[in-house]
PDB file of N, CA and C in Angstrom:
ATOM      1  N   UNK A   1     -53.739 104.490-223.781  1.00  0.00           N
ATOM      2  CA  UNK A   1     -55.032 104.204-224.346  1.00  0.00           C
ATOM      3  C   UNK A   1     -54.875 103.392-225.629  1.00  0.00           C
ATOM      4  N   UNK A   2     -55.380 102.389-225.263  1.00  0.00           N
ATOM      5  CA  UNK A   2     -55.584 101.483-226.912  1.00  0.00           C
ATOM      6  C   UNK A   2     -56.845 102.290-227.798  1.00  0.00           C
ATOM      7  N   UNK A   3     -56.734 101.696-228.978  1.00  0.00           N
ATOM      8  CA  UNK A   3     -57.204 102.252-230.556  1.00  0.00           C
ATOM      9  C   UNK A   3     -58.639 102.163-229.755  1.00  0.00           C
ATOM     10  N   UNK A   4     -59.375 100.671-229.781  1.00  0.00           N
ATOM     11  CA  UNK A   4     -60.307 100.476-229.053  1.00  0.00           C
ATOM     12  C   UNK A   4     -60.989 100.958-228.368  1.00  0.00           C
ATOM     13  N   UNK A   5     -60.401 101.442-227.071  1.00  0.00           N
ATOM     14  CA  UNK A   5     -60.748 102.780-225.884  1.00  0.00           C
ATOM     15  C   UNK A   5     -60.799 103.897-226.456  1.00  0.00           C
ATOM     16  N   UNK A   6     -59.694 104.109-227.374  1.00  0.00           N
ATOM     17  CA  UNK A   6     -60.425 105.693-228.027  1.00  0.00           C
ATOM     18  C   UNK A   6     -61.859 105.309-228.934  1.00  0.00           C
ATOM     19  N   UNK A   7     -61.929 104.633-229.759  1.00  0.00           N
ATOM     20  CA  UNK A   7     -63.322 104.427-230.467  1.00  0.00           C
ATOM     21  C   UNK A   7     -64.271 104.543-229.428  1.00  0.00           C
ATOM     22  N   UNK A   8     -64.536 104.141-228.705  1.00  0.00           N
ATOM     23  CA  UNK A   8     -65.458 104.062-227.652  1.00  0.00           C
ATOM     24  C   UNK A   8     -66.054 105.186-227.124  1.00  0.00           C
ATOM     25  N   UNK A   9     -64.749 105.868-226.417  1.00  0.00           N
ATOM     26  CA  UNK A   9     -64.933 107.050-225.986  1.00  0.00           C
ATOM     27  C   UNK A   9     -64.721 108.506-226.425  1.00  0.00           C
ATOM     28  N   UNK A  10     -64.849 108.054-227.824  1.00  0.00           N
ATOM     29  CA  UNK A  10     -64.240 109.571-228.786  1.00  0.00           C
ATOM     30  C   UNK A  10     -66.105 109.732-229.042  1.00  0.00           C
ATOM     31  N   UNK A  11     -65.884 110.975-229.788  1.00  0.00           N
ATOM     32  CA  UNK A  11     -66.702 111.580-230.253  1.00  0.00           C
ATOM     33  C   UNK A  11     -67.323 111.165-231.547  1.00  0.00           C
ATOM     34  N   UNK A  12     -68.811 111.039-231.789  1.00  0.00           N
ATOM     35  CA  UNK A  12     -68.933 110.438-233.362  1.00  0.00           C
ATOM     36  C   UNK A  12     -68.512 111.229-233.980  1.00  0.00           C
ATOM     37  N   UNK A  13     -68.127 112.639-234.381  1.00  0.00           N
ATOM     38  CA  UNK A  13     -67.387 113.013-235.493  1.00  0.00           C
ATOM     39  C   UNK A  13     -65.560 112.981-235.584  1.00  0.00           C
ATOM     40  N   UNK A  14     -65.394 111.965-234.100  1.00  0.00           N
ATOM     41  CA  UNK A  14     -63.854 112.056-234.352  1.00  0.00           C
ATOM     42  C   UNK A  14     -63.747 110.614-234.575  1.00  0.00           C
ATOM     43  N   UNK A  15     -64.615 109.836-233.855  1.00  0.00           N
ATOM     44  CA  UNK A  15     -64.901 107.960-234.665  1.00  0.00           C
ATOM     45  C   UNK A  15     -64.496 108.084-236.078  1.00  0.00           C
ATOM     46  N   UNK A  16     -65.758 109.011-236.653  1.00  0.00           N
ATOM     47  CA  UNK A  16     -65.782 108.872-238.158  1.00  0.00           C
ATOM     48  C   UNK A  16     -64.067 109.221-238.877  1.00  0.00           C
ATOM     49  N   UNK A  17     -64.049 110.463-238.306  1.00  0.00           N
ATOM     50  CA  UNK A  17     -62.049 110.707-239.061  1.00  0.00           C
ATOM     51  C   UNK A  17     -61.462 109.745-238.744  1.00  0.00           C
ATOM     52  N   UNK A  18     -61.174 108.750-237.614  1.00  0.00           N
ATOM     53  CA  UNK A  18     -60.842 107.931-237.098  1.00  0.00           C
ATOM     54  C   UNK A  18     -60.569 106.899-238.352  1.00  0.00           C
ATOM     55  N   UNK A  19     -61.696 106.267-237.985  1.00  0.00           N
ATOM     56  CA  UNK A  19     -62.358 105.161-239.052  1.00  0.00           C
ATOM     57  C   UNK A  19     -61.707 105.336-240.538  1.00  0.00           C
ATOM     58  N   UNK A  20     -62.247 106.963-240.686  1.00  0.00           N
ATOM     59  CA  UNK A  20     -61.980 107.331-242.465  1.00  0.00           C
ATOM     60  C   UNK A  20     -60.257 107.082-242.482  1.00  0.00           C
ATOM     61  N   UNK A  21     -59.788 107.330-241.606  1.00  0.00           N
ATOM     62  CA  UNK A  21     -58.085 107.947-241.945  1.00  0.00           C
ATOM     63  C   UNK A  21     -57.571 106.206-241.839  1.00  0.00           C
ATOM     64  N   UNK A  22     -58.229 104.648-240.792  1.00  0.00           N
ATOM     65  CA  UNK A  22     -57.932 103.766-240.939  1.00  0.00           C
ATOM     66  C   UNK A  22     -57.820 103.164-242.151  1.00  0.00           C
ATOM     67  N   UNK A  23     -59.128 103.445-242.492  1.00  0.00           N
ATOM     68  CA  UNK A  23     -59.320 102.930-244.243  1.00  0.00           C
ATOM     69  C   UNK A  23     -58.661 103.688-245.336  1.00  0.00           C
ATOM     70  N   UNK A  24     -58.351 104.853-245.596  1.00  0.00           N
ATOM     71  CA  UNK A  24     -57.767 105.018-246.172  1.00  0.00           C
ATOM     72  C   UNK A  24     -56.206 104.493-246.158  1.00  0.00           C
ATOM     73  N   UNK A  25     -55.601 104.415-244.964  1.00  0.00           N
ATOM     74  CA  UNK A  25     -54.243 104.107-245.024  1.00  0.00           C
ATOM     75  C   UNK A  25     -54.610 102.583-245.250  1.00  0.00           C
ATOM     76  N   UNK A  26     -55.293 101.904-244.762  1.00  0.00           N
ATOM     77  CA  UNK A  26     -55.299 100.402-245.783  1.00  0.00           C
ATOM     78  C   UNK A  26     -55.198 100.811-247.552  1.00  0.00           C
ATOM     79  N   UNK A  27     -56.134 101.574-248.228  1.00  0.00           N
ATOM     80  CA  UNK A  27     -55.877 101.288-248.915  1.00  0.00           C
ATOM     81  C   UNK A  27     -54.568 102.031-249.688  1.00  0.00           C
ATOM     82  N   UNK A  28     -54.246 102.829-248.851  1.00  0.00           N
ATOM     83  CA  UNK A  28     -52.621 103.028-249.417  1.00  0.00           C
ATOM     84  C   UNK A  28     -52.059 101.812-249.696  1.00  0.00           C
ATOM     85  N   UNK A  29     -52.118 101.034-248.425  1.00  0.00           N
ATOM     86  CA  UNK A  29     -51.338 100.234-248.241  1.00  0.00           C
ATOM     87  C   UNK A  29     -51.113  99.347-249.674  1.00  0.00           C
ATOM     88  N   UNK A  30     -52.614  98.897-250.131  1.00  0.00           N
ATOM     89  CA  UNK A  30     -53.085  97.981-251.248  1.00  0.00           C
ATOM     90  C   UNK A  30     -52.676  98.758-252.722  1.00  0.00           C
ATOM     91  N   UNK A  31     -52.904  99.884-252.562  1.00  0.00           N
ATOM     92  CA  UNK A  31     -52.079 100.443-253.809  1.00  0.00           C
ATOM     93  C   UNK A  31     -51.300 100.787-254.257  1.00  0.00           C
ATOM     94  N   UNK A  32     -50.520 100.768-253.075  1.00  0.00           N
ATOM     95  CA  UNK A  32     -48.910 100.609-252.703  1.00  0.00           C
ATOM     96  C   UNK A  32     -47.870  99.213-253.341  1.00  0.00           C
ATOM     97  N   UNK A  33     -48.621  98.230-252.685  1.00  0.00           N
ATOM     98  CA  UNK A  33     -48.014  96.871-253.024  1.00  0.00           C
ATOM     99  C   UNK A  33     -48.508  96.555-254.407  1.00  0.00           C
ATOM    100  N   UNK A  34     -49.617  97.194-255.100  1.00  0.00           N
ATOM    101  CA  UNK A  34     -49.859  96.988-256.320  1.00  0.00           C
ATOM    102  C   UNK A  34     -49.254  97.471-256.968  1.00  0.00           C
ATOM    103  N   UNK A  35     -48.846  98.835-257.383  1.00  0.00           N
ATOM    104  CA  UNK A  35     -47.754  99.436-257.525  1.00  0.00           C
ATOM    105  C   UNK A  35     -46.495  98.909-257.773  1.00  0.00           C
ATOM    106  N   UNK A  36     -46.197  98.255-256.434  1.00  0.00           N
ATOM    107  CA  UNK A  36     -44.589  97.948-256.242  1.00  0.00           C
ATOM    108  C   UNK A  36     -44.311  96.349-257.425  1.00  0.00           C
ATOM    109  N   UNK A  37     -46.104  95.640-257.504  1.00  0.00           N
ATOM    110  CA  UNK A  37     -45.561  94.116-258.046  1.00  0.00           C
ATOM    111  C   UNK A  37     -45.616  94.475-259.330  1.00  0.00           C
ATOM    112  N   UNK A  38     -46.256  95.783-259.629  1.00  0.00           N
ATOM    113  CA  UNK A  38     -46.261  95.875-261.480  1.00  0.00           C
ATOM    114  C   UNK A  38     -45.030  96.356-262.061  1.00  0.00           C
ATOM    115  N   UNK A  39     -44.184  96.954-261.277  1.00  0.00           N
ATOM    116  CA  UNK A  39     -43.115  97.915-261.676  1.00  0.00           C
ATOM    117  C   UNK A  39     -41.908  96.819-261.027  1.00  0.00           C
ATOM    118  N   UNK A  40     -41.992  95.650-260.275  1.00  0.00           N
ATOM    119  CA  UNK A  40     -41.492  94.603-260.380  1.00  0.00           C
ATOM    120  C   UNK A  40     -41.430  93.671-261.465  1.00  0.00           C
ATOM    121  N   UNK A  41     -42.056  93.391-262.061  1.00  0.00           N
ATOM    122  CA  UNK A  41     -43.096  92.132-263.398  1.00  0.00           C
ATOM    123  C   UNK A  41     -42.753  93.200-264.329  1.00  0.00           C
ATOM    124  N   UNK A  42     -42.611  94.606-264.511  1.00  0.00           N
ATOM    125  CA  UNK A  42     -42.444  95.063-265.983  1.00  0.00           C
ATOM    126  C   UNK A  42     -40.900  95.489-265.963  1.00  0.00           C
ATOM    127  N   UNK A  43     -40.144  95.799-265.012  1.00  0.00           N
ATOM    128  CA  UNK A  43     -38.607  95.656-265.471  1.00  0.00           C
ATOM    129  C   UNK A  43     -37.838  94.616-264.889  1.00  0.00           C
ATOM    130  N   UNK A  44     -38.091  93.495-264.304  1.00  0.00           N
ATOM    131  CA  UNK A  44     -37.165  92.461-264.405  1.00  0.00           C
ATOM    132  C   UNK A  44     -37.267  91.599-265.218  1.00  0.00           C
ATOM    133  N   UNK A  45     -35.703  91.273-265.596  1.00  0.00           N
ATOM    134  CA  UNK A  45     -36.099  90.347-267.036  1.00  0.00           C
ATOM    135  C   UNK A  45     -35.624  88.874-266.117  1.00  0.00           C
ATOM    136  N   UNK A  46     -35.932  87.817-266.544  1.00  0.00           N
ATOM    137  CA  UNK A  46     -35.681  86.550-266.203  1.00  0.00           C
ATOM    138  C   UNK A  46     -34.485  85.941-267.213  1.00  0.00           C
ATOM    139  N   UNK A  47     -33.455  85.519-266.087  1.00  0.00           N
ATOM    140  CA  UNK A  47     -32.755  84.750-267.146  1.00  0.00           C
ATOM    141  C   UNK A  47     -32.776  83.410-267.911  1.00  0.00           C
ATOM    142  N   UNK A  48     -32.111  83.544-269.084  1.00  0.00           N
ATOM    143  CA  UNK A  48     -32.119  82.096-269.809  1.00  0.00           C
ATOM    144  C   UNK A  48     -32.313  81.155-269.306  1.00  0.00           C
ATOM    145  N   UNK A  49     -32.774  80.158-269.562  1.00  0.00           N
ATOM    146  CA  UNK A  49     -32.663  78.847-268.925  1.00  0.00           C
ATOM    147  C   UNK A  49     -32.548  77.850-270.110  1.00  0.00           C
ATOM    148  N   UNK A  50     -31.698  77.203-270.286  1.00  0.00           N
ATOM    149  CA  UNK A  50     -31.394  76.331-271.048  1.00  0.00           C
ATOM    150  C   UNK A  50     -32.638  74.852-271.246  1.00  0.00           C
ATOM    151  N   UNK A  51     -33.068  74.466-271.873  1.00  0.00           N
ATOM    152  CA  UNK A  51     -34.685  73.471-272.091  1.00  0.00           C
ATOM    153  C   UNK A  51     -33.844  72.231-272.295  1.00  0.00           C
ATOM    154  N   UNK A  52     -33.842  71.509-271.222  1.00  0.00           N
ATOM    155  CA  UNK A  52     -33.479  69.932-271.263  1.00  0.00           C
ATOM    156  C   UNK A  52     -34.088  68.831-271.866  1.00  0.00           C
ATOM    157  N   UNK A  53     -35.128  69.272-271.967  1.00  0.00           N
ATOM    158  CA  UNK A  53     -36.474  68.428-272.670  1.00  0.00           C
ATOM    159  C   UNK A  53     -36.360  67.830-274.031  1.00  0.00           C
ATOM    160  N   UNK A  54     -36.220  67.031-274.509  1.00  0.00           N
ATOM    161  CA  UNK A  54     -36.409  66.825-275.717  1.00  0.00           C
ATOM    162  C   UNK A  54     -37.291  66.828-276.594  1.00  0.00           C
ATOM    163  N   UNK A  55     -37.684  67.310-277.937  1.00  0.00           N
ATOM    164  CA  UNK A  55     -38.562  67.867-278.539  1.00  0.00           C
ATOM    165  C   UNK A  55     -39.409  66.247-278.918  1.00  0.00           C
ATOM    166  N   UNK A  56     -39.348  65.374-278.741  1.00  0.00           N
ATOM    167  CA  UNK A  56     -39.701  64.036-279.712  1.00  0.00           C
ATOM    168  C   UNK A  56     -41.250  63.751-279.116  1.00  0.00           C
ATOM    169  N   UNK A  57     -41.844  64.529-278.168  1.00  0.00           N
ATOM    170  CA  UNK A  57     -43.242  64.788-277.934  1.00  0.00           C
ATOM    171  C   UNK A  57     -43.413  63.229-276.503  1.00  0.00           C
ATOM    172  N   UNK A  58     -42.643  63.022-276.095  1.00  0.00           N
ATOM    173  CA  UNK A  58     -42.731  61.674-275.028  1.00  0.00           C
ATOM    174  C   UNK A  58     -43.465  62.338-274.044  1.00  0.00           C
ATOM    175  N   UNK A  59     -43.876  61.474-273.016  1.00  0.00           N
ATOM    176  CA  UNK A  59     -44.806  61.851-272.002  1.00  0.00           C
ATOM    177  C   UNK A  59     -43.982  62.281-270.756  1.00  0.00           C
ATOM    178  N   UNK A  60     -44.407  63.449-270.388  1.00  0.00           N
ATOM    179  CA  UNK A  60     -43.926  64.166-269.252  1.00  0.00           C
ATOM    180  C   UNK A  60     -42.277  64.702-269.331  1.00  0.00           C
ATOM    181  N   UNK A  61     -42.266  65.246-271.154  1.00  0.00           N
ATOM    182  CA  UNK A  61     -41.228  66.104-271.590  1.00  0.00           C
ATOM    183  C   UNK A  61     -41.526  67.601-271.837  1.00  0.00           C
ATOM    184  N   UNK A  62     -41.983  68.205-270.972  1.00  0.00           N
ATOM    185  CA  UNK A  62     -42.564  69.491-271.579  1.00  0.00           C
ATOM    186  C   UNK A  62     -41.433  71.034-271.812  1.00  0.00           C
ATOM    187  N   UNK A  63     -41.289  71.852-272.590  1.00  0.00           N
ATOM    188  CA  UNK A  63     -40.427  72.896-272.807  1.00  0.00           C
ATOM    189  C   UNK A  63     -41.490  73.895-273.135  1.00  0.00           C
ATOM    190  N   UNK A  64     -40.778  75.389-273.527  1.00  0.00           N
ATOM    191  CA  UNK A  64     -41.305  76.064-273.180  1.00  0.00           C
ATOM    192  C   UNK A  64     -41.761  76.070-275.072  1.00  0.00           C
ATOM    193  N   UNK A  65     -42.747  77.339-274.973  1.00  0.00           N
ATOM    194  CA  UNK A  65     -43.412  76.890-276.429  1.00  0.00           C
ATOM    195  C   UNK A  65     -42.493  77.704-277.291  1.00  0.00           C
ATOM    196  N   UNK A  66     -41.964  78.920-276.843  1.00  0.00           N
ATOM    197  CA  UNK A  66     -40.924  79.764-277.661  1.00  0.00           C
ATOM    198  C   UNK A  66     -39.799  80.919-276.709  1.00  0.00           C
ATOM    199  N   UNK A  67     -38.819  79.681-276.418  1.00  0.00           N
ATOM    200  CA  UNK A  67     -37.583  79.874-275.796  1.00  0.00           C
ATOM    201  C   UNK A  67     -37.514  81.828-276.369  1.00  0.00           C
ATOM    202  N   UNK A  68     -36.862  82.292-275.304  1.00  0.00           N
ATOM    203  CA  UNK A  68     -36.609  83.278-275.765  1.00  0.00           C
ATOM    204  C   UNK A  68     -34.924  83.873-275.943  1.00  0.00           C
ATOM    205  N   UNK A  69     -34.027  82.689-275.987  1.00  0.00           N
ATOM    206  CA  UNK A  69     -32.770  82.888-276.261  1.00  0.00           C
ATOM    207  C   UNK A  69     -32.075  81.384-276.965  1.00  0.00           C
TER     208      UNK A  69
END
């Protein structure tokens, strides 16, 4: 039996758990991966990168505004 065929032929109070328990595990899902990109972004550090650019303000020399090494 597909998901489908059961909706159909289930019961409206087992549709509804149905339904409720779909949506909720979506939004696990979403607060899950939110979760995972903040605690990604707050302990990895990025390494140095050395600024090739020269400071003399020419066009299409850009660096960063305050190197952090």
């Amino acid at each position: 039996m597909t998901a489908t065929t059961e909706l159909r032929t289930a019961t409206p109070s087992r549709r509804r758990l149905l339904v409720i328990a779909l949506v909720a595990a979506g939004l696990a899902v979403v607060v899950l991966a939110n979760i995972h990109l903040v605690y990604t972004a707050v302990t990895s550090q990025p390494d140095c990168v050395e600024h090739l650019k020269a400071t003399d303000g020419t066009a299409g020399s850009f660096r960063a505004a305050k190197p952090a090494c």
